[in-house]
PDB file of N, CA and C in Angstrom:
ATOM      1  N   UNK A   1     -28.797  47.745  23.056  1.00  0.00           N
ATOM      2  CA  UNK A   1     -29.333  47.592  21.719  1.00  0.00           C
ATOM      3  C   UNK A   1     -29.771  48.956  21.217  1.00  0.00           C
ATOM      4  N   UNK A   2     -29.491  49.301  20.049  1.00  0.00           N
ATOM      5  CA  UNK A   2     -30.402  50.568  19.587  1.00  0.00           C
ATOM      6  C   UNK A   2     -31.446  50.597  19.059  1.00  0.00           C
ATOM      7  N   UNK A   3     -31.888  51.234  19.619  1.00  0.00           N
ATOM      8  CA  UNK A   3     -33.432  51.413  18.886  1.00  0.00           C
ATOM      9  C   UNK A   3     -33.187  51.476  16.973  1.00  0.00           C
ATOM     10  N   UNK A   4     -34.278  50.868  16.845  1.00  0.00           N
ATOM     11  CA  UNK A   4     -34.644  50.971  15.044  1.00  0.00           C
ATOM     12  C   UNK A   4     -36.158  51.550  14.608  1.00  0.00           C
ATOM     13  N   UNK A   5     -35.970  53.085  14.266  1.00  0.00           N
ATOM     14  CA  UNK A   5     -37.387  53.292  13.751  1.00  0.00           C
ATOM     15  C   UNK A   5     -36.922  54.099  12.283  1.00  0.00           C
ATOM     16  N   UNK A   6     -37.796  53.910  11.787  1.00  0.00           N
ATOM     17  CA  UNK A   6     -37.880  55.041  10.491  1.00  0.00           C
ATOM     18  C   UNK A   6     -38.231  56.333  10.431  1.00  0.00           C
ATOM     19  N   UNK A   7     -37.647  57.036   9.838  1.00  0.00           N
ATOM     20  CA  UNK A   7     -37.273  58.935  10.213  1.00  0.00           C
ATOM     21  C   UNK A   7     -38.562  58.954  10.090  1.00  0.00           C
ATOM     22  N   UNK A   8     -39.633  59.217   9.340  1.00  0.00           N
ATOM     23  CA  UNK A   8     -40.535  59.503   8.856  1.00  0.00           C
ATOM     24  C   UNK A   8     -41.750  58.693   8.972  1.00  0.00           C
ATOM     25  N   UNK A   9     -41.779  58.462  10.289  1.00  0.00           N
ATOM     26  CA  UNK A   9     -43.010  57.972  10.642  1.00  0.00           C
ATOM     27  C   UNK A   9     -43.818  57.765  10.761  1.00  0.00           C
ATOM     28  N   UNK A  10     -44.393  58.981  11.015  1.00  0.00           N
ATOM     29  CA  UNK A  10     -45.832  59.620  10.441  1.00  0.00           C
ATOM     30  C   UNK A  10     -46.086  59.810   9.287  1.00  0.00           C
ATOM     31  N   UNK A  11     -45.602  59.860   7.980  1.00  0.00           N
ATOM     32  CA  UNK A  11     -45.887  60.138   6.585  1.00  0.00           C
ATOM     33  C   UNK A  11     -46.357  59.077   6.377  1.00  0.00           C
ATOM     34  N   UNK A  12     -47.839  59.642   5.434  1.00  0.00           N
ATOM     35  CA  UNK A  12     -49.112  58.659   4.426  1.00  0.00           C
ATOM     36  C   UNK A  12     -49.368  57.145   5.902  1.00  0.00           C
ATOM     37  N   UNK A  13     -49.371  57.222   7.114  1.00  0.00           N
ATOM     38  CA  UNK A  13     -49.934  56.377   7.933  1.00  0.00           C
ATOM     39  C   UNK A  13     -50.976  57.402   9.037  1.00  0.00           C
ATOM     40  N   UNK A  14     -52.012  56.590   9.678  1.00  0.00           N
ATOM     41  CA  UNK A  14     -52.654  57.184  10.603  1.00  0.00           C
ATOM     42  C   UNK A  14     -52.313  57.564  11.770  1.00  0.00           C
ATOM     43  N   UNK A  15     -52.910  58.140  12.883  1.00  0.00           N
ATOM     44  CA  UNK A  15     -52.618  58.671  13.760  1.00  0.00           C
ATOM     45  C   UNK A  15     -52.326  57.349  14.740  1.00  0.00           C
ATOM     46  N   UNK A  16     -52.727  56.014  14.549  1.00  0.00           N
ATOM     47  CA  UNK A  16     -52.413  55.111  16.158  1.00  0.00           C
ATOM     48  C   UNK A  16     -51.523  54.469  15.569  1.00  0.00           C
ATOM     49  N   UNK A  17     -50.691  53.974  16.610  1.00  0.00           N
ATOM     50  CA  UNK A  17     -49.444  52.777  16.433  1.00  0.00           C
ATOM     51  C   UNK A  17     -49.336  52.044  17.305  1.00  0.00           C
ATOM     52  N   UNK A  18     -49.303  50.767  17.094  1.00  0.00           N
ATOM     53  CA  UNK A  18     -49.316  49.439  17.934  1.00  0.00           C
ATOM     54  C   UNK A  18     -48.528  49.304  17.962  1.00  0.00           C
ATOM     55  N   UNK A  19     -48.138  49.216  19.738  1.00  0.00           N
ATOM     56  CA  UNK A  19     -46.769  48.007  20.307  1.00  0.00           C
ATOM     57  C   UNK A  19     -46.946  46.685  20.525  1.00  0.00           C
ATOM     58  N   UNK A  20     -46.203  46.368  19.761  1.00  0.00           N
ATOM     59  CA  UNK A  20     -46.597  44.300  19.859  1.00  0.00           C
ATOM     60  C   UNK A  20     -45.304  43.974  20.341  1.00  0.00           C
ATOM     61  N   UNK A  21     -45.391  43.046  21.305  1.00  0.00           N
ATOM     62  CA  UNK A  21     -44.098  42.306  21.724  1.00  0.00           C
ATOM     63  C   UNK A  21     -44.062  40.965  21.395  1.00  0.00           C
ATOM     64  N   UNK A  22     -42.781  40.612  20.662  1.00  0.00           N
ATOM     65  CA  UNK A  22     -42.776  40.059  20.014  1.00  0.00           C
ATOM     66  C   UNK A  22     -41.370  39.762  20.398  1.00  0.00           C
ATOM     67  N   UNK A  23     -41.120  37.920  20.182  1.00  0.00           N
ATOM     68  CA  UNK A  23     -39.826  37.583  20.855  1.00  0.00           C
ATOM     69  C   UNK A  23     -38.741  37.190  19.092  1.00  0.00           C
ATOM     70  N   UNK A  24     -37.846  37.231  20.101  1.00  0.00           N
ATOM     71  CA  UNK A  24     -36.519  37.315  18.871  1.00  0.00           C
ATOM     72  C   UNK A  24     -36.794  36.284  17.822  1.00  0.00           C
ATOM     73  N   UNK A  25     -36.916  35.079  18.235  1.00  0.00           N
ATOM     74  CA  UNK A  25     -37.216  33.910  17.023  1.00  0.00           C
ATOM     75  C   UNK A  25     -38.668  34.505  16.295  1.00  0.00           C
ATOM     76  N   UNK A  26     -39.632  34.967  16.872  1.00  0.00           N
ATOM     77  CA  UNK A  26     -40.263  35.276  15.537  1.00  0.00           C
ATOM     78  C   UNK A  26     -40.262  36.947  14.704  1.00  0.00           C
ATOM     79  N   UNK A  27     -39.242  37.176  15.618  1.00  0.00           N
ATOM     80  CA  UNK A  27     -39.079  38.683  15.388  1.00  0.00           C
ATOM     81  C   UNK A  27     -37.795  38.137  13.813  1.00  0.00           C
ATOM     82  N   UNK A  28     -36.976  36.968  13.959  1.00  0.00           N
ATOM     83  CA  UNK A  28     -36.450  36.600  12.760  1.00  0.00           C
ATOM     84  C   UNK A  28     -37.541  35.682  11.672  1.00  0.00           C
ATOM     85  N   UNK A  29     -37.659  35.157  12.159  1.00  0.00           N
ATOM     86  CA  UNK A  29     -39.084  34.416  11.190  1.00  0.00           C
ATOM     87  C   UNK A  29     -39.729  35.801  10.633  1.00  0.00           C
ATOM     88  N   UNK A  30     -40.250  36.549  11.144  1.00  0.00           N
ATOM     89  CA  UNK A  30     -40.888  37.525  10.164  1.00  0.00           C
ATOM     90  C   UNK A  30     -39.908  38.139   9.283  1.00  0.00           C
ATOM     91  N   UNK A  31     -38.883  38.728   9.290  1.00  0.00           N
ATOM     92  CA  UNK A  31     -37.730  39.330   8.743  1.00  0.00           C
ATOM     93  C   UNK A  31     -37.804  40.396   9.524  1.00  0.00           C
ATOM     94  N   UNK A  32     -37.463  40.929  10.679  1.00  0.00           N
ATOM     95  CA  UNK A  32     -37.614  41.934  10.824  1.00  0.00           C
ATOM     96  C   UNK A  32     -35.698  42.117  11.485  1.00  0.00           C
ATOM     97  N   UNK A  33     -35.454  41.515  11.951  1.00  0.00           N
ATOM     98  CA  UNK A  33     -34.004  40.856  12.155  1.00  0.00           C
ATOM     99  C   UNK A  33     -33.254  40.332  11.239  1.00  0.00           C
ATOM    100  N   UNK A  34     -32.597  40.775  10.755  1.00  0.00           N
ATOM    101  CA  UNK A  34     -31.580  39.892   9.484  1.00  0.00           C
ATOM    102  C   UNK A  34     -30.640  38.245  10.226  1.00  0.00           C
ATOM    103  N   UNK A  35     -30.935  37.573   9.260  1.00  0.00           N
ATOM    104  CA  UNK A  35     -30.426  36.072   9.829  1.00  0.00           C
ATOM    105  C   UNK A  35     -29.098  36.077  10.464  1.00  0.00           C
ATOM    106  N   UNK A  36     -28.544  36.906   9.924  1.00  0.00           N
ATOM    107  CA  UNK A  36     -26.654  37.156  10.789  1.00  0.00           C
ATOM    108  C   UNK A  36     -26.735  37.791  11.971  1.00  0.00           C
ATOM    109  N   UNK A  37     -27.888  38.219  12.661  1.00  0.00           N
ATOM    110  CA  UNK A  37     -27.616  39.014  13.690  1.00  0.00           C
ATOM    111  C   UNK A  37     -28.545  38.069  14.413  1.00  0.00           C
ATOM    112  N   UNK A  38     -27.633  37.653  15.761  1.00  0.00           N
ATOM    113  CA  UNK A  38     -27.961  36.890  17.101  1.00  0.00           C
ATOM    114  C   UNK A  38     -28.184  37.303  17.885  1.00  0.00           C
ATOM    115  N   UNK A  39     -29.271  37.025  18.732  1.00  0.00           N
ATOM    116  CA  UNK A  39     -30.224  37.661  19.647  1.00  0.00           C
ATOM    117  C   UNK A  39     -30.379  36.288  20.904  1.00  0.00           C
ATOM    118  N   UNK A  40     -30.123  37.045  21.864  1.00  0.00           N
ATOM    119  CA  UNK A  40     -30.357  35.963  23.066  1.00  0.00           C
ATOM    120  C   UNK A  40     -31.273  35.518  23.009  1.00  0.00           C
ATOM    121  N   UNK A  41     -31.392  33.811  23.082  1.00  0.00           N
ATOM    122  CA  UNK A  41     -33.049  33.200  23.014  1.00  0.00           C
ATOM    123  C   UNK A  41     -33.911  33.736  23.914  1.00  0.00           C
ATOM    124  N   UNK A  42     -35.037  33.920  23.653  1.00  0.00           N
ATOM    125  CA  UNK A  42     -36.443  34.085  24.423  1.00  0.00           C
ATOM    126  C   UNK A  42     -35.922  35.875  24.924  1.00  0.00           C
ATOM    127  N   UNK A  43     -35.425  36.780  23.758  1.00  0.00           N
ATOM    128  CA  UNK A  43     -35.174  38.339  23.962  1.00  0.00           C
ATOM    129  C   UNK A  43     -36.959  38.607  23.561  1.00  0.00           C
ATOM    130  N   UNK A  44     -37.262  39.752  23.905  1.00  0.00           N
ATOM    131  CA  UNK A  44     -38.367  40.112  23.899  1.00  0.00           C
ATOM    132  C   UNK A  44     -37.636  41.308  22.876  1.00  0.00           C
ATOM    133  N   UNK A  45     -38.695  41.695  21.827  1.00  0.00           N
ATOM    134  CA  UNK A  45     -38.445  43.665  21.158  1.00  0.00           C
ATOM    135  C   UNK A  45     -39.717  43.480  21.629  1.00  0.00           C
ATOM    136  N   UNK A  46     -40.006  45.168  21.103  1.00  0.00           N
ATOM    137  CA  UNK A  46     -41.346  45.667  21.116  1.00  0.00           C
ATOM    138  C   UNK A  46     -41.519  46.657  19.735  1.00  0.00           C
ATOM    139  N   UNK A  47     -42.646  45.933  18.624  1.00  0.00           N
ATOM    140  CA  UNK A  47     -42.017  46.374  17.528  1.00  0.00           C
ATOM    141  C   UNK A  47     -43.787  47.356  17.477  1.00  0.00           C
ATOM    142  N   UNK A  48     -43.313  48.513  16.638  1.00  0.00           N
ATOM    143  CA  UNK A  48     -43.976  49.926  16.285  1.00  0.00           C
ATOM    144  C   UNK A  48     -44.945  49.833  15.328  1.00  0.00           C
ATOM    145  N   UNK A  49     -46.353  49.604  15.450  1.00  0.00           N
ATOM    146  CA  UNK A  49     -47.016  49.179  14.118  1.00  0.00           C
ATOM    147  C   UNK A  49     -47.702  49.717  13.232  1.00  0.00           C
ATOM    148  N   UNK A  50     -48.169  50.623  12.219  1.00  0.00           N
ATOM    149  CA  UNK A  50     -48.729  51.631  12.079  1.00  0.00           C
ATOM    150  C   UNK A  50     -50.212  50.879  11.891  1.00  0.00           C
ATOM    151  N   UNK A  51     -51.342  51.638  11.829  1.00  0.00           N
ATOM    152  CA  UNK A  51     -52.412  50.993  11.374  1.00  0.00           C
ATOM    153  C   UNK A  51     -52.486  50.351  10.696  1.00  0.00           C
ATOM    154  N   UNK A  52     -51.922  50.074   8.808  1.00  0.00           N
ATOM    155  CA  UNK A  52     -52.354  49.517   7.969  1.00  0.00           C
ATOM    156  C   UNK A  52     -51.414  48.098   8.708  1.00  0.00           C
ATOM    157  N   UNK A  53     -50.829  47.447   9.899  1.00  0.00           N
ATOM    158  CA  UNK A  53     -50.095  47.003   9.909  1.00  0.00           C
ATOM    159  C   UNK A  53     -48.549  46.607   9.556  1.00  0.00           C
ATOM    160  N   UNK A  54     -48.094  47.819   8.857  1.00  0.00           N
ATOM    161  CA  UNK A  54     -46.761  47.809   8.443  1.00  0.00           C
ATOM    162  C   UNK A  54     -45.776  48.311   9.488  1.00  0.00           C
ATOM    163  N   UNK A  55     -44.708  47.818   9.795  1.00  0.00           N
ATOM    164  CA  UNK A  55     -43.436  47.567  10.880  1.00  0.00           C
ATOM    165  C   UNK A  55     -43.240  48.906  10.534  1.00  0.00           C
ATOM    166  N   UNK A  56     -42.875  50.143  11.701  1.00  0.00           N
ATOM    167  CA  UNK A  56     -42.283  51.112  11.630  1.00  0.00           C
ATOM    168  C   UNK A  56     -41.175  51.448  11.995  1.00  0.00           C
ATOM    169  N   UNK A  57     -41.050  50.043  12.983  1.00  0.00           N
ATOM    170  CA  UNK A  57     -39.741  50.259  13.832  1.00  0.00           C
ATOM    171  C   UNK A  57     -39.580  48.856  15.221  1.00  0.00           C
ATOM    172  N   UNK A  58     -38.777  48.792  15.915  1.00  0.00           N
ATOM    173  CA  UNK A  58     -38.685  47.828  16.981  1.00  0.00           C
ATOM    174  C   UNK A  58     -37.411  48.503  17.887  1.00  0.00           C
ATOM    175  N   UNK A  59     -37.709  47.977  18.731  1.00  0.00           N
ATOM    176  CA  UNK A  59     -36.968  48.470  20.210  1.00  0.00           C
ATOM    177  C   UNK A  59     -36.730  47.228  21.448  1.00  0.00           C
ATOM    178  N   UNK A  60     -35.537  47.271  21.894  1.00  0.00           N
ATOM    179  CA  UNK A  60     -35.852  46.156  23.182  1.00  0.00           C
ATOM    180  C   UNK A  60     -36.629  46.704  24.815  1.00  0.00           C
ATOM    181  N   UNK A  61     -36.978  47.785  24.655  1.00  0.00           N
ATOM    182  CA  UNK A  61     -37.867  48.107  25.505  1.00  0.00           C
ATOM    183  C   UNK A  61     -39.134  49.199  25.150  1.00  0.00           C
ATOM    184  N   UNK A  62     -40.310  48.693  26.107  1.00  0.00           N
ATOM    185  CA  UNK A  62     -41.612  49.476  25.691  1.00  0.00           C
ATOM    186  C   UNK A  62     -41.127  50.793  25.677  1.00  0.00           C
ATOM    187  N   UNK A  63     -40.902  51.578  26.965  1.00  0.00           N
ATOM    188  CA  UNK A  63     -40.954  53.322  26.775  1.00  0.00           C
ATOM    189  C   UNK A  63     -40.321  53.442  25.574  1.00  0.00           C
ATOM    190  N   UNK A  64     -39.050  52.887  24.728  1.00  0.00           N
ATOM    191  CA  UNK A  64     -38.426  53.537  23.658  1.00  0.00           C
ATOM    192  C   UNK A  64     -39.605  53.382  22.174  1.00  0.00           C
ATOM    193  N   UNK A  65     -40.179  52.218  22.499  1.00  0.00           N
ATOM    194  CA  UNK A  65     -41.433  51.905  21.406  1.00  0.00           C
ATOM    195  C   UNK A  65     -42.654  53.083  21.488  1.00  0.00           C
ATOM    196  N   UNK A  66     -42.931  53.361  22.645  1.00  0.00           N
ATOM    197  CA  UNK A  66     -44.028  54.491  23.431  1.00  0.00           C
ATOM    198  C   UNK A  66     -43.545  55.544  22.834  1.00  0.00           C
ATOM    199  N   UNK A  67     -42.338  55.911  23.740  1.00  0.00           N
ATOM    200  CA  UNK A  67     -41.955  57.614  23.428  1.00  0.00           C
ATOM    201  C   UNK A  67     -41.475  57.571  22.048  1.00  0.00           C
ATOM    202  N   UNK A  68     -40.922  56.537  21.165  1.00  0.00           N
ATOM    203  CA  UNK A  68     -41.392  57.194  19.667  1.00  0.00           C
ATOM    204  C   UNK A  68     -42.576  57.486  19.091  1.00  0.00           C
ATOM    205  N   UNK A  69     -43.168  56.884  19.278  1.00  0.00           N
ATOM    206  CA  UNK A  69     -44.791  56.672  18.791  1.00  0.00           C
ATOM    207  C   UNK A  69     -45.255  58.572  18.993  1.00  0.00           C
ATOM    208  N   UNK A  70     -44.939  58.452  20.239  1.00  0.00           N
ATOM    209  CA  UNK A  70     -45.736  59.926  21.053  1.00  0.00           C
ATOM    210  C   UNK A  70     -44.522  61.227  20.627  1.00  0.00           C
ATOM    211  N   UNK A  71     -43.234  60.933  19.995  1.00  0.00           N
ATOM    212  CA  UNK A  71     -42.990  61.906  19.521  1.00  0.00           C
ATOM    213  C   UNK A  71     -42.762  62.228  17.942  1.00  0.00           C
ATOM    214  N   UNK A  72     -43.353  60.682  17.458  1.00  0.00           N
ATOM    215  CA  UNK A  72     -44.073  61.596  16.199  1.00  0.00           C
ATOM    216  C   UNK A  72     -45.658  61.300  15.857  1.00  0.00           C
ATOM    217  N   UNK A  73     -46.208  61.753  17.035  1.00  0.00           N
ATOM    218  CA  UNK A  73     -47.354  62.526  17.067  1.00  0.00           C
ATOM    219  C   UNK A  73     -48.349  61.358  16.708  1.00  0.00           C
ATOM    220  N   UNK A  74     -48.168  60.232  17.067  1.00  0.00           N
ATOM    221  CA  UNK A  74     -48.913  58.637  17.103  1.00  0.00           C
ATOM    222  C   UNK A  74     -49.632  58.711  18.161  1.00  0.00           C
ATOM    223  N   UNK A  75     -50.211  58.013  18.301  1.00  0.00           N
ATOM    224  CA  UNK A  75     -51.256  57.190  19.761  1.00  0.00           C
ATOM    225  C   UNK A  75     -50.797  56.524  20.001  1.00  0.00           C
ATOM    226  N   UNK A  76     -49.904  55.693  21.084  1.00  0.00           N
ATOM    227  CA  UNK A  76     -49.486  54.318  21.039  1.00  0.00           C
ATOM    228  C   UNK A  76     -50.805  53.761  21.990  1.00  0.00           C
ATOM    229  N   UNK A  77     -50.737  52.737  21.199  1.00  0.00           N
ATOM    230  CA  UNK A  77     -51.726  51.439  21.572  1.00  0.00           C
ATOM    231  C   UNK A  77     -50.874  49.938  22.019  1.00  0.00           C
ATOM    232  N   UNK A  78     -50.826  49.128  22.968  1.00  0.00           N
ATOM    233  CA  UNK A  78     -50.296  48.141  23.266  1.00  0.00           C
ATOM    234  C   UNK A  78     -51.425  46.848  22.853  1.00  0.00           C
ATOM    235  N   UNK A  79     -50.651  45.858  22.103  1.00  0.00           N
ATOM    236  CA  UNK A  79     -51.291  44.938  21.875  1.00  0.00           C
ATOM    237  C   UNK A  79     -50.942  43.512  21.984  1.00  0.00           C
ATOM    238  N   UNK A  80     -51.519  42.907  22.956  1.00  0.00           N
ATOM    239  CA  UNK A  80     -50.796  41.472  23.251  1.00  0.00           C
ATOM    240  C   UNK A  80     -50.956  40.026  22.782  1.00  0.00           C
TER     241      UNK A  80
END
């Protein structure tokens, strides 16, 4: 799977970012997945959160959620 974050990550958000894991059915229920794209039931992402709570990005594994966070200059915070 490839990772999905937004170039510009850090612009007008704070310094921490929450990793929430979050499984495929509500990772489509929220929209964060477009309805045409199928995801093995019970897939886990781990999606990128900035403080104000807005989606920065999602990944199917933590380090790729982490080491973005930490290379644009975020805090990652895990939240379950």
């Amino acid at each position: 799977m490839t990772d999905t974050f937004e170039t510009e990550m850090g612009g007008g958000f704070g310094r921490i970012a929450y990793i929430k894991p979050t499984g495929s059915e509500d990772a489509h229920r929220l929209g964060l997945i477009p309805a045409n794209v199928d995801l093995p039931h019970g897939m886990k992402l781990y999606v990128l959160h900035a403080e104000d709570g807005s989606v920065l990005g999602y990944t199917d594994a933590y380090a790729s959620a982490y080491g973005a966070a930490v290379q644009n200059e975020l805090t990652p915070v895990s939240v379950h």
